[in-house]
C-alpha atoms as a PDB file:
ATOM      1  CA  UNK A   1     148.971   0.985  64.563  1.00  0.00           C
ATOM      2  CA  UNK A   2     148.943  -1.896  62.645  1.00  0.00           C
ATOM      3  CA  UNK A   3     145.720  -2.569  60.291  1.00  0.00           C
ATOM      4  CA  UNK A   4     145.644  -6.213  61.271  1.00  0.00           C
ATOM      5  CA  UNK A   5     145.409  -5.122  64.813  1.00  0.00           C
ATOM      6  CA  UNK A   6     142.769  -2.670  64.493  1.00  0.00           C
ATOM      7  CA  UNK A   7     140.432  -5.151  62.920  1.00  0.00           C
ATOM      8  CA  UNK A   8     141.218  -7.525  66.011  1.00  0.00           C
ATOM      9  CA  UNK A   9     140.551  -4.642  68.490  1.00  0.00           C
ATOM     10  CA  UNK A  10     136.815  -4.230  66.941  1.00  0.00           C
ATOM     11  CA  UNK A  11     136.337  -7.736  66.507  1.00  0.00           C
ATOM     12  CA  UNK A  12     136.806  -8.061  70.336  1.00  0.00           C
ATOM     13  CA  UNK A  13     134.566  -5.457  71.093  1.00  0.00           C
ATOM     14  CA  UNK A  14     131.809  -6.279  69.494  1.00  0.00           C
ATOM     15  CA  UNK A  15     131.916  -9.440  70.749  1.00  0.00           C
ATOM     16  CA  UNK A  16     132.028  -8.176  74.402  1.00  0.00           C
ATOM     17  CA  UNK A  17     129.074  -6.508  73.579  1.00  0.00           C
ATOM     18  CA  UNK A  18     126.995  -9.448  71.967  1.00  0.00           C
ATOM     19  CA  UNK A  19     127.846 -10.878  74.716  1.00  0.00           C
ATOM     20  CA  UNK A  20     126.605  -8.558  77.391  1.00  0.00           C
ATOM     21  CA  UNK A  21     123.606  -8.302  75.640  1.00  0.00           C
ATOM     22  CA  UNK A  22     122.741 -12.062  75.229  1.00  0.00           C
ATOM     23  CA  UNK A  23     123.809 -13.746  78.136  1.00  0.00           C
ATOM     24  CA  UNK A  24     121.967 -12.555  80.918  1.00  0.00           C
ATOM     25  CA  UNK A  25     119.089 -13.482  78.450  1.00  0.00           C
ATOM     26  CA  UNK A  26     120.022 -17.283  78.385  1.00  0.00           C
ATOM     27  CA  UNK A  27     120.998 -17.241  82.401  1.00  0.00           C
ATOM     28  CA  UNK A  28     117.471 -15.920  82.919  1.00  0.00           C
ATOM     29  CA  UNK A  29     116.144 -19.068  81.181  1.00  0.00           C
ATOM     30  CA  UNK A  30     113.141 -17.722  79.441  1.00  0.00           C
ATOM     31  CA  UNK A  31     110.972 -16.971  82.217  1.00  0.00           C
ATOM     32  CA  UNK A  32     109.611 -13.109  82.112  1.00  0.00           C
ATOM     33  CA  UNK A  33     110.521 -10.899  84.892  1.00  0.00           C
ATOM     34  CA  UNK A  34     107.582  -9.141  86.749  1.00  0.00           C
ATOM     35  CA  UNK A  35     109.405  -6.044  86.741  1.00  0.00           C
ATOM     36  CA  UNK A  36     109.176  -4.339  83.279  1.00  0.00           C
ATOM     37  CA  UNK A  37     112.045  -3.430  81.488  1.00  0.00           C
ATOM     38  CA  UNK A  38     111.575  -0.135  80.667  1.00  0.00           C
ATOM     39  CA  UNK A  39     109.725   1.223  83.904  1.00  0.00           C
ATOM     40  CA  UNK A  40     106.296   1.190  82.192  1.00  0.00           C
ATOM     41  CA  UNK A  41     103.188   1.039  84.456  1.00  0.00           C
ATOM     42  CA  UNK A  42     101.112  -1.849  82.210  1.00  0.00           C
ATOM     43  CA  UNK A  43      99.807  -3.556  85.176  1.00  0.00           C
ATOM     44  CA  UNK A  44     100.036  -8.053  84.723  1.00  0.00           C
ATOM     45  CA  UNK A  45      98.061 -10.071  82.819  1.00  0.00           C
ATOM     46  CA  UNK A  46      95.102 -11.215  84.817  1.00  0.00           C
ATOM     47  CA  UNK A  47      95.276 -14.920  85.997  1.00  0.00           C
ATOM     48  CA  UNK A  48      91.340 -15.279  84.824  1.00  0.00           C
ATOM     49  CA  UNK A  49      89.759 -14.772  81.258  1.00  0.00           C
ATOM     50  CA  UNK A  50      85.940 -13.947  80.744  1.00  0.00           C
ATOM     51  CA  UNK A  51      84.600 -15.959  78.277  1.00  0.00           C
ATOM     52  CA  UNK A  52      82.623 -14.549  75.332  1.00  0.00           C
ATOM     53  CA  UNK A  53      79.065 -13.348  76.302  1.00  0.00           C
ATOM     54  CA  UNK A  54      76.838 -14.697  72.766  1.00  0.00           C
ATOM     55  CA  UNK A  55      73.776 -12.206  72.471  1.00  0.00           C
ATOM     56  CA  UNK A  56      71.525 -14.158  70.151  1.00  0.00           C
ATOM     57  CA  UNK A  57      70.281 -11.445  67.059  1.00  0.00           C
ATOM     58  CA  UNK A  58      66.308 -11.007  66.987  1.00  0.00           C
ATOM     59  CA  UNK A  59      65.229 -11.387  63.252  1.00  0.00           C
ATOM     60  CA  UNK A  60      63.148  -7.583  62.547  1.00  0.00           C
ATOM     61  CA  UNK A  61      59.871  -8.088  61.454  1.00  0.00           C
ATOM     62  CA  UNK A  62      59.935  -6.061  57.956  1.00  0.00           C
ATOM     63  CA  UNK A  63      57.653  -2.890  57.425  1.00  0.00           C
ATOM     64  CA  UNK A  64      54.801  -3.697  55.255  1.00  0.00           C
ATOM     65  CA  UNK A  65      53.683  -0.560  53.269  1.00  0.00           C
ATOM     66  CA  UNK A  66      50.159   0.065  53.314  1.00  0.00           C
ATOM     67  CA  UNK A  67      48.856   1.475  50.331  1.00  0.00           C
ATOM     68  CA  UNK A  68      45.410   3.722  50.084  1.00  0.00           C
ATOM     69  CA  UNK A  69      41.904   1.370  50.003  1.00  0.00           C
ATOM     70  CA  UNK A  70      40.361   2.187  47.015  1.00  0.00           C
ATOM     71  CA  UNK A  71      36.714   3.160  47.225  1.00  0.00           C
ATOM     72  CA  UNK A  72      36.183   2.782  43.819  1.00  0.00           C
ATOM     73  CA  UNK A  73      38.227   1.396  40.636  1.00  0.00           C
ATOM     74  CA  UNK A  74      37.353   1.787  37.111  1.00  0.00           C
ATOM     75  CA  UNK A  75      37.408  -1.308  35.635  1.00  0.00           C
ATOM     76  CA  UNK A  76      40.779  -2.134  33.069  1.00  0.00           C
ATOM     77  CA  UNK A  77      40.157  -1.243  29.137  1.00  0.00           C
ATOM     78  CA  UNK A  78      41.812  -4.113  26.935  1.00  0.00           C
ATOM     79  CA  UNK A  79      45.215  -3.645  25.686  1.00  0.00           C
ATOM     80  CA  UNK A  80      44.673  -2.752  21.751  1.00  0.00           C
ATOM     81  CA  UNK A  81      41.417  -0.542  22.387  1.00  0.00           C
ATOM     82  CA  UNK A  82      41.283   2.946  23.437  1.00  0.00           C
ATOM     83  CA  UNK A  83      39.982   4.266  26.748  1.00  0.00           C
ATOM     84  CA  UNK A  84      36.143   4.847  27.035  1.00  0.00           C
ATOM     85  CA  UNK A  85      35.152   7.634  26.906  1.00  0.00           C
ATOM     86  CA  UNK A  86      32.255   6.940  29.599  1.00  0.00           C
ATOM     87  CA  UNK A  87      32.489   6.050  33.293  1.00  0.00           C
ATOM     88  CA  UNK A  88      33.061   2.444  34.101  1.00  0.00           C
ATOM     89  CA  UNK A  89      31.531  -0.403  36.268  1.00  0.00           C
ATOM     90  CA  UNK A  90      31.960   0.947  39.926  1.00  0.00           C
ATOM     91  CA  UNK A  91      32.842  -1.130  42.706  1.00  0.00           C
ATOM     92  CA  UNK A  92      31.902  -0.012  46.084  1.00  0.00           C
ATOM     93  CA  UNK A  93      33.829  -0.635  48.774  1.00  0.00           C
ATOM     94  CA  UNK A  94      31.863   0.400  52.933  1.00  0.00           C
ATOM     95  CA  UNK A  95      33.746   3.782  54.113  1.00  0.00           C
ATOM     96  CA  UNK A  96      34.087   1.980  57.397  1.00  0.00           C
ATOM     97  CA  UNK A  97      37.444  -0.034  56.266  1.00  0.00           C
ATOM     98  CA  UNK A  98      40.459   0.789  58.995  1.00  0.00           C
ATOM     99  CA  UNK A  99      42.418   3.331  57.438  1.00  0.00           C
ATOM    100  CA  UNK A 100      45.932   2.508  56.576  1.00  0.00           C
ATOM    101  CA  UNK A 101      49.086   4.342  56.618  1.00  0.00           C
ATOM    102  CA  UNK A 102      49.870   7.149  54.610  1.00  0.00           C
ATOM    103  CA  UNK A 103      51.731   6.229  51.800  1.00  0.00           C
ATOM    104  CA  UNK A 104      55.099   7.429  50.770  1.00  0.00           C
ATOM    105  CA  UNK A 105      55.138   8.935  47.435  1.00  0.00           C
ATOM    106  CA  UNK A 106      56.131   5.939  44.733  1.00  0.00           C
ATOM    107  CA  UNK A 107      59.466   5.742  43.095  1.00  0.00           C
ATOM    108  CA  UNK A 108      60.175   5.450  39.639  1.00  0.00           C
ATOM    109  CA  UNK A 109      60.907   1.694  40.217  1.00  0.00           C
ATOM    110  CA  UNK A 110      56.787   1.016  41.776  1.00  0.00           C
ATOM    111  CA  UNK A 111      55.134   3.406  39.293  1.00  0.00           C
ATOM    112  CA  UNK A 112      52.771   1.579  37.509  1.00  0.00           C
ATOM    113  CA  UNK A 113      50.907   4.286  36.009  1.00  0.00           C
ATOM    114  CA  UNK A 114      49.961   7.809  36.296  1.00  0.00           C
ATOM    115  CA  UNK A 115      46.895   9.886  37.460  1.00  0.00           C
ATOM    116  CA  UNK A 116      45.634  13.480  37.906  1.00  0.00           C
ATOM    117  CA  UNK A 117      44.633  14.027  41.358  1.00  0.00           C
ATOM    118  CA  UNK A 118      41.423  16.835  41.285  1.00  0.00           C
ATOM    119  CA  UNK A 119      41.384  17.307  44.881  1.00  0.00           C
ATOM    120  CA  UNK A 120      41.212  15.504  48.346  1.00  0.00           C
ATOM    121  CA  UNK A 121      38.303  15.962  50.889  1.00  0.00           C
ATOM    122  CA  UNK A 122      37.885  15.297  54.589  1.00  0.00           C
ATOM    123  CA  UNK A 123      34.069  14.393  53.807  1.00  0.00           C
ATOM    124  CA  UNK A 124      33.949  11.088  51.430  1.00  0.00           C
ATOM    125  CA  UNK A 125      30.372  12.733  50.007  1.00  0.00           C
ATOM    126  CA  UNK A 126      31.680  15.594  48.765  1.00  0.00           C
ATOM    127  CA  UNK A 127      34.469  13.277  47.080  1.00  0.00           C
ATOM    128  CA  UNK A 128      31.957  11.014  45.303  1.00  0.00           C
ATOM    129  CA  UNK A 129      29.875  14.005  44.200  1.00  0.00           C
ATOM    130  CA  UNK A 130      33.023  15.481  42.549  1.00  0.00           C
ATOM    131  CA  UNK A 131      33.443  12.092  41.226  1.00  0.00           C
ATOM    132  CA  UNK A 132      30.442  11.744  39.753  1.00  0.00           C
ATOM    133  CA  UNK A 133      30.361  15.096  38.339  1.00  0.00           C
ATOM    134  CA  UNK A 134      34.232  13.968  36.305  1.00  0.00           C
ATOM    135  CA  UNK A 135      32.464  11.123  35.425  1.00  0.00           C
ATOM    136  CA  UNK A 136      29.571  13.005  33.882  1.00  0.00           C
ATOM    137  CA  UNK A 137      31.843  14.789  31.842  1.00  0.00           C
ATOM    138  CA  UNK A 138      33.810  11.471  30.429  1.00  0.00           C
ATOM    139  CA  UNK A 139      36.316  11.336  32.550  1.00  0.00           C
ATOM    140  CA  UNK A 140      37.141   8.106  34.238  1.00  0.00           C
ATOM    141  CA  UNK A 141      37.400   9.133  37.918  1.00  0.00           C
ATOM    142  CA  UNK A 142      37.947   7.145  41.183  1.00  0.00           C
ATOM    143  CA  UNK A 143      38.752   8.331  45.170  1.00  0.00           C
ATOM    144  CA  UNK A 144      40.804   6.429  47.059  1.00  0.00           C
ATOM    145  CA  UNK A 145      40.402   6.673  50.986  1.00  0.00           C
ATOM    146  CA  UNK A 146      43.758   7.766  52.859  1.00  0.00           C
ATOM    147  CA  UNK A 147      43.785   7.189  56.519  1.00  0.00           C
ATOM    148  CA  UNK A 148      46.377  10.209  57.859  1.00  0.00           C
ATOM    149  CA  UNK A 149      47.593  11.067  61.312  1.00  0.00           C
ATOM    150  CA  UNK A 150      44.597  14.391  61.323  1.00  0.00           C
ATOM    151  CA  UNK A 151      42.158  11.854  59.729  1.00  0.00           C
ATOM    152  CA  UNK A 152      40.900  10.370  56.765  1.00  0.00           C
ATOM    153  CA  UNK A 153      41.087  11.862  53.514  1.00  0.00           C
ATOM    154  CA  UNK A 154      39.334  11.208  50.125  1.00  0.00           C
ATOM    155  CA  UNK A 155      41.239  11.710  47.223  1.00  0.00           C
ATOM    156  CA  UNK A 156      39.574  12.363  43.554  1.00  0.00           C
ATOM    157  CA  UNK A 157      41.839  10.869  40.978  1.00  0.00           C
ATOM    158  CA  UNK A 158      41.320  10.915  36.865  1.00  0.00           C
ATOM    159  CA  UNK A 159      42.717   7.804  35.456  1.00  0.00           C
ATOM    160  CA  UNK A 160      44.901   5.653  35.581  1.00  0.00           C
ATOM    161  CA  UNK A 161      47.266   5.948  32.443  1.00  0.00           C
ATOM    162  CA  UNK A 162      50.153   3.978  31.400  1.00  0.00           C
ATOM    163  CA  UNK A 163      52.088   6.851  29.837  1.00  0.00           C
ATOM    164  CA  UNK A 164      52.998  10.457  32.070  1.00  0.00           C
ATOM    165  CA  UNK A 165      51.927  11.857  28.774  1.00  0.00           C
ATOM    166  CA  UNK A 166      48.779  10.646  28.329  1.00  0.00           C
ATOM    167  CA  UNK A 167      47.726  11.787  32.029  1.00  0.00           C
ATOM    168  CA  UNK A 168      49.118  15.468  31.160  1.00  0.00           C
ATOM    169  CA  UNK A 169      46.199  15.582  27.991  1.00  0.00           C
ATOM    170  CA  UNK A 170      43.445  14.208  30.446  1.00  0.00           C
ATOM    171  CA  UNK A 171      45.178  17.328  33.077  1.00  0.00           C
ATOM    172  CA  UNK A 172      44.502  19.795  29.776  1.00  0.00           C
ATOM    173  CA  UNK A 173      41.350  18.567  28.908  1.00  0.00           C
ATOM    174  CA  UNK A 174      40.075  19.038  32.930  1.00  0.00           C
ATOM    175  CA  UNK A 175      41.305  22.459  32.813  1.00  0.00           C
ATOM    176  CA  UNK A 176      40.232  23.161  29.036  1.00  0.00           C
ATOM    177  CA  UNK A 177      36.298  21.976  29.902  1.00  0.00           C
ATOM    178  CA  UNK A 178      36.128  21.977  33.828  1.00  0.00           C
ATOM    179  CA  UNK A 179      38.111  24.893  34.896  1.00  0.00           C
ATOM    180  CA  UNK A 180      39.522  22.923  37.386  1.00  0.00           C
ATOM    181  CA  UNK A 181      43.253  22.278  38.219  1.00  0.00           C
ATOM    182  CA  UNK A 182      45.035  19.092  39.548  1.00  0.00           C
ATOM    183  CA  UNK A 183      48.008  17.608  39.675  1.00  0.00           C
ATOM    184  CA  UNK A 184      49.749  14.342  37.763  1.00  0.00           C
ATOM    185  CA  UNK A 185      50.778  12.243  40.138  1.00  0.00           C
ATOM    186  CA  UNK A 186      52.895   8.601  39.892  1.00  0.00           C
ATOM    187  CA  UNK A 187      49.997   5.791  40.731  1.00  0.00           C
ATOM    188  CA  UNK A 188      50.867   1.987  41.717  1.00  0.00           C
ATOM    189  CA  UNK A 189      48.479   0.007  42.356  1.00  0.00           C
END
């Protein structure tokens, strides 16, 4: 057969089939057929459309964190001078404040300073007793009042120090002269 021949022959016959392909596509004139081509069972588009439902968003009142009342805070020593040695100026606070919250223990972010807790008591006398018998002995001591889900408690703290370091050597010295133990603890105030 002759080359020029064969060329014609699949010439033609590709345009045959461009043509079956393509024309019923123009003779249907654009509209779509509600019969699916390929027998799927995707039932129409609905005539209707809901229209978007806009929930307004309710602004979340943030959690403040309640932090222990104080019962009794030594006062500040100045920058450049030492700590005293003695107990400071007490201010009393009436037991009968609403306890807050228990707090969360502070990150390294909110720590201000650092303090040796002694002990805790459910009985604020016993508390200020052991209080007063730190303070007898030099140390500056304060309790804080903790309201808790099984009650209030009264923590005795030792300090508070601006250096972790500082707060270990008062932890020493309470064991060294008081034979107590205790615990240093990160303190914000």
């Amino acid at each position: 057969m002759n080359e020029k021949l064969k060329k014609r022959l699949v010439g033609a016959v590709v345009l045959v089939s461009l043509a079956i392909i393509f024309i019923p596509m123009m003779l249907d004139g654009g509209e779509r057929s509600s019969m699916p081509l390929f027998g799927s069972n995707i039932p129409e588009k609905p005539d209707y459309q809901f229209e978007p439902l806009e929930i307004p968003l309710q602004p979340v009142a943030p959690i403040a964190e309640e932090r222990p009342v104080l019962i009794d805070k030594p006062e500040p020593a100045p920058a450049t001078a030492p700590a005293p040695a003695k107990a400071a100026r007490v201010e009393e606070r009436p037991l009968t404040e609403p306890s807050p919250a228990p707090t969360k223990p502070a990150a390294q972010s909110d720590q201000v300073a650092w303090v040796v807790q002694v002990g805790s008591f459910a009985q604020s006398d016993n508390a200020l007793a052991l209080r007063d018998k730190l303070r007898a002995k030099g140390f500056t001591a304060f309790v804080e009042k903790l309201g808790t889900d099984s009650g209030t408690v009264y923590r005795v703290r030792i300090g508070p120090e601006l250096k972790r370091e500082s707060a270990e050597e008062q932890l020493q010295r309470l064991q060294r002269e008081m034979k107590m133990k205790g615990i240093v603890l990160g303190h914000t105030s």
